[in-house]
Protein backbone atom coordinates (compact mmCIF):
# COMPACT_ATOMS: atom_id res chain seq x y z
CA UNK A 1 -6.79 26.24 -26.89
CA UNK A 2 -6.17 22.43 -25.90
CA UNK A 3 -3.18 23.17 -24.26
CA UNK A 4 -5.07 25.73 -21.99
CA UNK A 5 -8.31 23.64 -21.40
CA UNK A 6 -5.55 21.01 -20.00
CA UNK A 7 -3.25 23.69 -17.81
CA UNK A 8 -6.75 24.65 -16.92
CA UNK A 9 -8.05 21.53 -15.76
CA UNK A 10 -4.21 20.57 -13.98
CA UNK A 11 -4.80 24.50 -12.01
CA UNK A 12 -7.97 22.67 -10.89
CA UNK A 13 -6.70 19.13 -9.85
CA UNK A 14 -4.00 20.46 -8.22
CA UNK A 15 -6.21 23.13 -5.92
CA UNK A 16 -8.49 20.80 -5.22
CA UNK A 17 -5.77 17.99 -3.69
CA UNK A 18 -3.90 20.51 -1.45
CA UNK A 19 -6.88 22.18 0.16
CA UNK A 20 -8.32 18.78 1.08
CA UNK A 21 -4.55 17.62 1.94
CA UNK A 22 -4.66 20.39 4.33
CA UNK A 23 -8.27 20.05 5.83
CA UNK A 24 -7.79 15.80 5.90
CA UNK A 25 -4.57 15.45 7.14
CA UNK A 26 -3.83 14.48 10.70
CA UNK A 27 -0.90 16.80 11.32
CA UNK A 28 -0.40 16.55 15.14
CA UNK A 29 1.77 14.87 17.22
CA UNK A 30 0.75 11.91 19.78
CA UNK A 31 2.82 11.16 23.07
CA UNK A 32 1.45 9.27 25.94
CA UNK A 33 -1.13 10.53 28.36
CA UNK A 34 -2.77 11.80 24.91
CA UNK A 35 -6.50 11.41 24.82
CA UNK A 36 -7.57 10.34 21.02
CA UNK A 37 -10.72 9.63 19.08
CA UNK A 38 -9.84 6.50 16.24
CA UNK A 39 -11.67 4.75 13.25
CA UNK A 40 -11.17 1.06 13.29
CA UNK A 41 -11.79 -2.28 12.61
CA UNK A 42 -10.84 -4.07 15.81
CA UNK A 43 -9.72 -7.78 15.48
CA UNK A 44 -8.42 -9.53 18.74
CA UNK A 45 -7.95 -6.10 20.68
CA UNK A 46 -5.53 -4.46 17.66
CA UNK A 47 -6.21 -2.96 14.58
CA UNK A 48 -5.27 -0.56 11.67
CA UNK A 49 -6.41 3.32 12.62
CA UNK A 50 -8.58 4.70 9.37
CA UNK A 51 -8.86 8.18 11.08
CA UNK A 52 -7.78 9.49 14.57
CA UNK A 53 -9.37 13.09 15.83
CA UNK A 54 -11.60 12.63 12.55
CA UNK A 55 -8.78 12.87 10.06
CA UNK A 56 -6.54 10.45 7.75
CA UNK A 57 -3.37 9.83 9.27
CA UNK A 58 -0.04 10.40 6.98
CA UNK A 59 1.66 6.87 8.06
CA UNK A 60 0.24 3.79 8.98
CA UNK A 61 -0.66 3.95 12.43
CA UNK A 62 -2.16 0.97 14.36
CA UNK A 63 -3.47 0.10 17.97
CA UNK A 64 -4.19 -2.15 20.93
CA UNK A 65 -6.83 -1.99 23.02
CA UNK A 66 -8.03 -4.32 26.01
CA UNK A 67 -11.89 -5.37 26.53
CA UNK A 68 -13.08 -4.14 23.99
CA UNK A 69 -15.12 -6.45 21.09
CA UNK A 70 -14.53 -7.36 18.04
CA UNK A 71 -16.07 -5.06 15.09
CA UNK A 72 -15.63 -1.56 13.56
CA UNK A 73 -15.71 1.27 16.12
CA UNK A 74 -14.82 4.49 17.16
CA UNK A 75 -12.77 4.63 20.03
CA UNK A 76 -12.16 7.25 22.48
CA UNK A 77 -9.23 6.14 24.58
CA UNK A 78 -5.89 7.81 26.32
CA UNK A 79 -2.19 6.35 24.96
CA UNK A 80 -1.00 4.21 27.54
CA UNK A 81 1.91 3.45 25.06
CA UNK A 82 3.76 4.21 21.74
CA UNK A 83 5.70 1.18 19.79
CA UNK A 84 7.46 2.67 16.80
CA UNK A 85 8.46 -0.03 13.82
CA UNK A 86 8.66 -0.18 10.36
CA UNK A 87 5.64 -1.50 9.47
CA UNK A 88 4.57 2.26 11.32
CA UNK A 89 3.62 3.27 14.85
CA UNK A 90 1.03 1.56 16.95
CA UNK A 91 -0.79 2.98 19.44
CA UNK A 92 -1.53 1.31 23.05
CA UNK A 93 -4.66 2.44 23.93
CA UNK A 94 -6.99 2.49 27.34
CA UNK A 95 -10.47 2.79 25.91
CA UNK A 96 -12.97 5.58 27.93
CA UNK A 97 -16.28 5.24 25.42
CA UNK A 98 -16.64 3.00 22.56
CA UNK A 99 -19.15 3.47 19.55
CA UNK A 100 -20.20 0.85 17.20
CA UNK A 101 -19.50 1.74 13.40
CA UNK A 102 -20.27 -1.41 12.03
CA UNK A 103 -20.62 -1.67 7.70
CA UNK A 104 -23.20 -3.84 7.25
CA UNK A 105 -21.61 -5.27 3.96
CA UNK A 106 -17.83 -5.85 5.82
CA UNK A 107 -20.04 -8.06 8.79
CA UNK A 108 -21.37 -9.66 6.24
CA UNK A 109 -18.24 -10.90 3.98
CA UNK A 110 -16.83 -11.60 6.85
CA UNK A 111 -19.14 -13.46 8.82
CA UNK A 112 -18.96 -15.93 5.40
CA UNK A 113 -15.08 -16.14 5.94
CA UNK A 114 -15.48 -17.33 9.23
CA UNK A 115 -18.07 -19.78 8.54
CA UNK A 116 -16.09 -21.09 5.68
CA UNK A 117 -13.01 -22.02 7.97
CA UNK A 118 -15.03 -23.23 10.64
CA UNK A 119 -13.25 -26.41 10.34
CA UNK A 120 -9.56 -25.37 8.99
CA UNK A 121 -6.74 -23.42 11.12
CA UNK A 122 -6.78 -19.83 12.24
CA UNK A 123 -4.17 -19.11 9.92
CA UNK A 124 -6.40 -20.26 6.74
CA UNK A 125 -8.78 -17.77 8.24
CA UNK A 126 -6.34 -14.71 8.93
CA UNK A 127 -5.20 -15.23 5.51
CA UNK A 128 -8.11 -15.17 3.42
CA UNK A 129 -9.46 -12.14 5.68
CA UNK A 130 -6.14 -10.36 4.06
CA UNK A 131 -6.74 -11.57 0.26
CA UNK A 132 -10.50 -11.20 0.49
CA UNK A 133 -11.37 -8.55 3.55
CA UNK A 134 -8.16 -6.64 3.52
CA UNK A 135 -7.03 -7.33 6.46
CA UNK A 136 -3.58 -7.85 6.21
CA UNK A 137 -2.65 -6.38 9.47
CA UNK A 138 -3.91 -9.52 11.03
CA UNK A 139 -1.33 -11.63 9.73
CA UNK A 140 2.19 -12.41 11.53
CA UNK A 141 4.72 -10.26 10.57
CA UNK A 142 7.17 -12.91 10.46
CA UNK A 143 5.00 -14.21 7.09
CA UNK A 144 4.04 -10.94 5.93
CA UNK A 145 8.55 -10.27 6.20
CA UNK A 146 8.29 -13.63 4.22
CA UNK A 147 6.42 -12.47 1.52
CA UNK A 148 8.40 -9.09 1.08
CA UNK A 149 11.82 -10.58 0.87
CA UNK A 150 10.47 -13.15 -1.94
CA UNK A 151 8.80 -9.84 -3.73
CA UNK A 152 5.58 -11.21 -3.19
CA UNK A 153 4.22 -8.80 -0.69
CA UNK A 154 1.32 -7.75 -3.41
CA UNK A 155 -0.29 -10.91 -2.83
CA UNK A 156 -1.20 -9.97 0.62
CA UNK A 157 -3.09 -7.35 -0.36
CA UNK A 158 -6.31 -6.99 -2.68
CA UNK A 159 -5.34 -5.83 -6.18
CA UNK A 160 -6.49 -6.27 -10.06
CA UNK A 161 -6.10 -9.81 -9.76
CA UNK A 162 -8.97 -10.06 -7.24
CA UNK A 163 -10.99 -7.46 -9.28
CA UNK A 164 -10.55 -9.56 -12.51
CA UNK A 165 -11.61 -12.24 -10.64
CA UNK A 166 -15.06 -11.14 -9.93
CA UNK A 167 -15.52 -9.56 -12.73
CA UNK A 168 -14.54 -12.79 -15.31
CA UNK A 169 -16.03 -15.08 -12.65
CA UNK A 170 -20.00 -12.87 -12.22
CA UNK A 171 -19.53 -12.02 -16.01
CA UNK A 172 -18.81 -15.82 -17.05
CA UNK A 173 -22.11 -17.22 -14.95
CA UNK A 174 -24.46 -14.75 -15.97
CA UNK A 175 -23.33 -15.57 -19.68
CA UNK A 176 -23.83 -19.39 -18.77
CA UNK A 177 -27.63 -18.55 -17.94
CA UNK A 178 -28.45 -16.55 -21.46
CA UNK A 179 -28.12 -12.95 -19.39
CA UNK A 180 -28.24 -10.56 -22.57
CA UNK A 181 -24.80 -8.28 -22.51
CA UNK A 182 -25.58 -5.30 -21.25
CA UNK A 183 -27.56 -6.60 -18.24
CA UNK A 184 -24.15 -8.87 -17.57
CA UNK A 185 -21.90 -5.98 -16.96
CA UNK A 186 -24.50 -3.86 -14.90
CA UNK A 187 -25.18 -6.87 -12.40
CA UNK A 188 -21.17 -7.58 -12.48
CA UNK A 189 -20.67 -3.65 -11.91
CA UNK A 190 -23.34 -3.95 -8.87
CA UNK A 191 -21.78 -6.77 -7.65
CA UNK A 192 -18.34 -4.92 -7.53
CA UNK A 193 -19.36 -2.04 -5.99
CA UNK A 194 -21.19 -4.28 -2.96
CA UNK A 195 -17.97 -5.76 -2.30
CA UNK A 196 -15.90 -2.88 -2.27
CA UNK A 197 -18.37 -0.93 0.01
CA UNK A 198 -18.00 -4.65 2.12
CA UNK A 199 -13.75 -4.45 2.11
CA UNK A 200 -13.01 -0.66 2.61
CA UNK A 201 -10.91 1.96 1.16
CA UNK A 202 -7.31 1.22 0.44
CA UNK A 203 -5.50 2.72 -2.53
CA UNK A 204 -4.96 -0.75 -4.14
CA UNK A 205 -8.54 -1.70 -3.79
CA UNK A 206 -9.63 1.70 -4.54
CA UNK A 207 -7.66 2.04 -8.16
CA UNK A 208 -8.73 -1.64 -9.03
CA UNK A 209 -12.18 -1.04 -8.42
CA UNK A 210 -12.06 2.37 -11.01
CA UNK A 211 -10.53 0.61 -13.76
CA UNK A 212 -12.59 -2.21 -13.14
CA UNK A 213 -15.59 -0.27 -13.12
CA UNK A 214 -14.57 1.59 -16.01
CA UNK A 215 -14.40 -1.55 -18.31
CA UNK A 216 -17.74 -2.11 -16.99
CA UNK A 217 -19.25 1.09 -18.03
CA UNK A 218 -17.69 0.76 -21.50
CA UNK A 219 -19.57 -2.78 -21.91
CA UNK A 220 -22.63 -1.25 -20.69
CA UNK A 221 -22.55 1.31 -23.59
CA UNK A 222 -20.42 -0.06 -25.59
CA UNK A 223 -17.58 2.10 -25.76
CA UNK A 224 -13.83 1.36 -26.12
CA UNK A 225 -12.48 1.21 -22.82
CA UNK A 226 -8.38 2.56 -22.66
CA UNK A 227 -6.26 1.53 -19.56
CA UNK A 228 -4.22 4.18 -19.89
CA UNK A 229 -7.11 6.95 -19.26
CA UNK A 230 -8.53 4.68 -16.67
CA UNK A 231 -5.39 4.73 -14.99
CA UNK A 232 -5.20 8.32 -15.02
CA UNK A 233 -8.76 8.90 -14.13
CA UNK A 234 -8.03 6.27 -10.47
CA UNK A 235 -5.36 8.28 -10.33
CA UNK A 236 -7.10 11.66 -9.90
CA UNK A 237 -10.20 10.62 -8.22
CA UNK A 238 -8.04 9.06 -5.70
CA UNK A 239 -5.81 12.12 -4.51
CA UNK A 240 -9.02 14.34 -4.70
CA UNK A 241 -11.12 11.61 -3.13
CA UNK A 242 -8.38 10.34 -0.47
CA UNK A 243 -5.58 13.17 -0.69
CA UNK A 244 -3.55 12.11 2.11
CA UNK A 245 -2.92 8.78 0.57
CA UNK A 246 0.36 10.43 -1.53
CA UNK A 247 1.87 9.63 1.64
CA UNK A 248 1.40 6.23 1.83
CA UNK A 249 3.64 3.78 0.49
CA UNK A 250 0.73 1.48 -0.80
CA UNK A 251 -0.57 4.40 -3.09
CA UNK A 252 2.60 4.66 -4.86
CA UNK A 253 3.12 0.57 -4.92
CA UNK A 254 -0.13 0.15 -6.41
CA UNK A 255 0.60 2.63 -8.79
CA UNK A 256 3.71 2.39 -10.17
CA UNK A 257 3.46 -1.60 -10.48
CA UNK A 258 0.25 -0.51 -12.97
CA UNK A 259 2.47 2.28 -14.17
CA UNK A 260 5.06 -0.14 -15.70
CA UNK A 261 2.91 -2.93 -16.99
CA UNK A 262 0.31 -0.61 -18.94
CA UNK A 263 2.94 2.52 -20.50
CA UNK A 264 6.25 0.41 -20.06
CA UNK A 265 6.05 -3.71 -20.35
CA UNK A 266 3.46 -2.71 -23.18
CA UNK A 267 5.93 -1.28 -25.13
CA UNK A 268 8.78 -3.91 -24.86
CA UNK A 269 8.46 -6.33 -28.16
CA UNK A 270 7.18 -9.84 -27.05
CA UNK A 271 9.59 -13.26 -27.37
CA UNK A 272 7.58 -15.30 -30.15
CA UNK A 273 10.81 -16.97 -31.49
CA UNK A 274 10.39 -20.27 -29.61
CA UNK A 275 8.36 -22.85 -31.34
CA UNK A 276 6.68 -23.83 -28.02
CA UNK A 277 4.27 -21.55 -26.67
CA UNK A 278 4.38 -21.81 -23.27
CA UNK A 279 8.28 -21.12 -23.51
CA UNK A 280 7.46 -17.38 -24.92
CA UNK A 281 4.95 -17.03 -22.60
CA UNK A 282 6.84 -18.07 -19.47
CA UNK A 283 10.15 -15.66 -20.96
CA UNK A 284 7.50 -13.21 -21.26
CA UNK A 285 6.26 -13.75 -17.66
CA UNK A 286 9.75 -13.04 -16.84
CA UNK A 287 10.32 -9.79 -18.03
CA UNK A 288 6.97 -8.56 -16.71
CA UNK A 289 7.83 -9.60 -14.12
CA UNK A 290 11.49 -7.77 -14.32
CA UNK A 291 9.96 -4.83 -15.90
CA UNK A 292 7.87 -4.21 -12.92
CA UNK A 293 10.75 -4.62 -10.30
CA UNK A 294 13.20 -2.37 -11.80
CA UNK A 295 10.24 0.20 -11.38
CA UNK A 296 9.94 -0.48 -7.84
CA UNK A 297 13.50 -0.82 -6.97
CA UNK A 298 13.18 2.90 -5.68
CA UNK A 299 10.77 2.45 -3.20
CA UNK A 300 12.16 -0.73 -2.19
CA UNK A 301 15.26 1.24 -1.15
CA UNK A 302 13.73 4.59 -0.16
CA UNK A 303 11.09 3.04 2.08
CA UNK A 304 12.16 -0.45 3.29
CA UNK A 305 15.96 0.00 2.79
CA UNK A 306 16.64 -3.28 0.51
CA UNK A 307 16.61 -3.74 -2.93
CA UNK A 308 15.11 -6.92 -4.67
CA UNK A 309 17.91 -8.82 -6.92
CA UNK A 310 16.59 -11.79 -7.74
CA UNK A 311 12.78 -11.69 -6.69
CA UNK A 312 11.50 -11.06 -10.12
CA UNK A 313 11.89 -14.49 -10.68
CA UNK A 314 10.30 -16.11 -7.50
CA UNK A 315 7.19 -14.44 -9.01
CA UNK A 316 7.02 -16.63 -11.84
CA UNK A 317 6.23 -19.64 -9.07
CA UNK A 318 4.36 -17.64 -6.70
CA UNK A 319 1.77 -15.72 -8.68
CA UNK A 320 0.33 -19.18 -10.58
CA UNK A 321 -0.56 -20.53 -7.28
CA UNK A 322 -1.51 -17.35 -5.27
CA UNK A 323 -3.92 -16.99 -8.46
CA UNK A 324 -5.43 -20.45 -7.64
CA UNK A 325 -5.66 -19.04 -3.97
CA UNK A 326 -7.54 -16.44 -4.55
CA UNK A 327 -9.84 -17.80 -7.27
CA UNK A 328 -10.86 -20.80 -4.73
CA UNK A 329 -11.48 -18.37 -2.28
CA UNK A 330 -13.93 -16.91 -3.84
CA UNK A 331 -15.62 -19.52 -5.71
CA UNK A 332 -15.69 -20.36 -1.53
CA UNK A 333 -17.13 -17.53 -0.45
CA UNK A 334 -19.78 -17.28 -3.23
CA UNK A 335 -20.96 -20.92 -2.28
CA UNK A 336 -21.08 -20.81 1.51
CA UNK A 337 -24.09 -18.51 0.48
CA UNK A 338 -25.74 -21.42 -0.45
CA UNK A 339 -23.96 -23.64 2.40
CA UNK A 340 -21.95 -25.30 -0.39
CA UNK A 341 -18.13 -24.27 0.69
CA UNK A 342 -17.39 -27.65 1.79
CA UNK A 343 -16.91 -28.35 -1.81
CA UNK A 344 -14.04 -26.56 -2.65
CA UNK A 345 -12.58 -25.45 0.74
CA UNK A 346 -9.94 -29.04 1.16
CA UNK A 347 -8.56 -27.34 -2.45
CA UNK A 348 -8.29 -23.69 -1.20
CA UNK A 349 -6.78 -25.12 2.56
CA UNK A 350 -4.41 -27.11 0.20
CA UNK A 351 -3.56 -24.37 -2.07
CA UNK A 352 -2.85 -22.37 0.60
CA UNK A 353 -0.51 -24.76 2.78
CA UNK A 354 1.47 -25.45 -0.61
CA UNK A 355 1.47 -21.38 -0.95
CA UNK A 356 2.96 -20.70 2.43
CA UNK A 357 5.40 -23.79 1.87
CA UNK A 358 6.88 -22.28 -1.09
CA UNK A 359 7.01 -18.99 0.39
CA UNK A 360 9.08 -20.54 3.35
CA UNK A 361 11.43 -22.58 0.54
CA UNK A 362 12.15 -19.47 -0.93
CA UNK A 363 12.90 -17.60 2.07
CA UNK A 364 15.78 -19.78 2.30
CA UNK A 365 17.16 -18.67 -0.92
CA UNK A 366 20.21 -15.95 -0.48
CA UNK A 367 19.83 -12.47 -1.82
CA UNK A 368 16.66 -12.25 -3.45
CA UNK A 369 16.18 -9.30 -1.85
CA UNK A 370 19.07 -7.25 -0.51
CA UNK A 371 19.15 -5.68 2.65
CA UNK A 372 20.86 -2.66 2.91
């Protein structure tokens, strides 16, 4: 009877995803002289398209647009022009009628960032609108080519890391003022959810946010949270919720990486043997961080044609100080609330110069990735 209830419930899933795959999916083909409706967030006159004729594209697709402001829109417009890359196509657009579609959370959030680096460069603020807006497609592609051939590409985008981050950080003040348990993780789980609504859907964001909220919920009635079925519950609710994100490389990133730390790296025995501590925990770092590139090796190769050698190891540097980062950038963003940033933003601009300047040291470092 098990064994039916769960080919039962699979029948379900699985009907679900492809008739909303079908309905969702933006399935037809653009050349120029096209006339096209797009979702976006337009920053500078380009942006990443969320939906064009009112569905999800399969690929990334992106756009430019002339005279046209800053903000989330709709924009009806005719293709004057179509660049193809890797990074996906991008769409050169003439704009006919424009519609605000403005989240009032997003203007928010960001109208912090950019008060925060009023006084630092414009590539301080492009950066923290990737790690805290998601907004990666504002950055260079010479650094974001940077960060993938180190095998730090994950740091561009938001992730567990900046989920744990709000969750420890909200959860560890609201402890500090004698906030009884329960009413912690409800505040922390309201908090959460504002800043998602403020960032947008991505499939990174989307299955952090889950399993975050998950936790959460189990604090709040104090249940036993597992990973594992949180995984698998993101998992679903994010090909029923967002179907056509199976064919998105980021989907299966974000997944996978999870995929080998929580049913693989879990299972490997840990190095204790060393008398020192920070020895097993740094050998330990290392085949995490191993573990989780031999899992990606196949989209590596399938997608961008290379295959990391050596970039497991350029993690153990990178991720301490991207974590310092992105903890500074919000302790940041929660004080310029209270017009208090000044505080800590000469350690996040420093953080962040001594980030990139790594980054660019190890760029110079043969075959840690291997292009193919």
């Amino acid at each position: 009877m098990k064994r039916i209830g769960i080919g039962a419930l699979i029948i379900v899933f699985a009907s679900i995803f492809f008739l909303r795959l079908n309905f969702m999916t933006f399935k037809e083909r653009v050349e120029v002289g096209d006339i096209v409706q797009i979702t976006a967030r337009v920053d500078a006159g380009r942006g990443q398209i969320e939906k064009i004729n009112g569905k999800y594209p399969k690929k990334n697709l992106f756009f430019t647009v002339d005279k046209v402001e800053d903000g989330h829109k709709v924009i009806l417009g005719e293709v004057q022009k179509i660049k193809i890359s890797k990074w996906g196509a991008t769409y050169y657009l003439n704009s006919e009628e424009v519609i605000e579609n403005e989240n009032f959370f997003k203007v928010f959030f960001r109208n912090r960032v950019n008060k925060m680096t009023e006084e630092y460069s414009i590539d301080l603020l492009l950066f923290l609108k990737a790690i805290l807006l998601g907004e990666g497609y504002l950055l260079a592609d010479d650094l974001k080519e940077m960060f993938r051939y180190t095998g730090a590409a994950h740091i561009l985008v938001i992730s567990g890391l900046h989920i744990g981050v709000i969750v420890s950080g909200v959860t560890y003040m609201l402890l500090k003022l004698n906030i009884p348990k329960r009413e912690r993780y409800i505040l922390a789980l309201g908090i959460l959810t504002l800043y998602v609504l403020g960032i947008g859907r991505s499939p990174s964001v989307f299955r952090a946010y889950i399993m975050g909220s998950i936790y959460l919920l189990s604090n709040i009635f104090y249940e036993k949270a597992s990973t594992k079925k949180s995984f698998f519950i993101a998992f679903i609710l994010s090909l029923i919720i967002y179907p056509t994100w199976i064919y998105t490389i980021s989907f299966w990133m974000s997944y996978i990486a999870v995929f080998s730390i929580v049913f693989i790296y879990e299972k490997i025995p840990k190095i204790k043997k060393f008398k020192k501590d920070f020895v097993n925990k740094i050998l330990n770092a290392v085949v995490l961080s191993l573990t989780i590139q031999l899992c990606m090796t196949p989209i590596f190769y399938l997608f961008f044609k290379n295959l990391p050698l050596f970039s497991f190891l350029s993690n153990i540097i990178l991720i301490p100080i991207a974590s310092l980062v992105v903890i500074t950038s919000f302790i940041a963003l929660f004080l310029s609330n209270f017009y208090l940033e000044f505080l800590i933003m000469p350690v996040l601009n420093l953080s962040y110069i001594f980030l990139i300047e790594v980054v660019t040291i190890l760029n110079q470092i043969p075959y840690l990735t291997l292009e193919l």
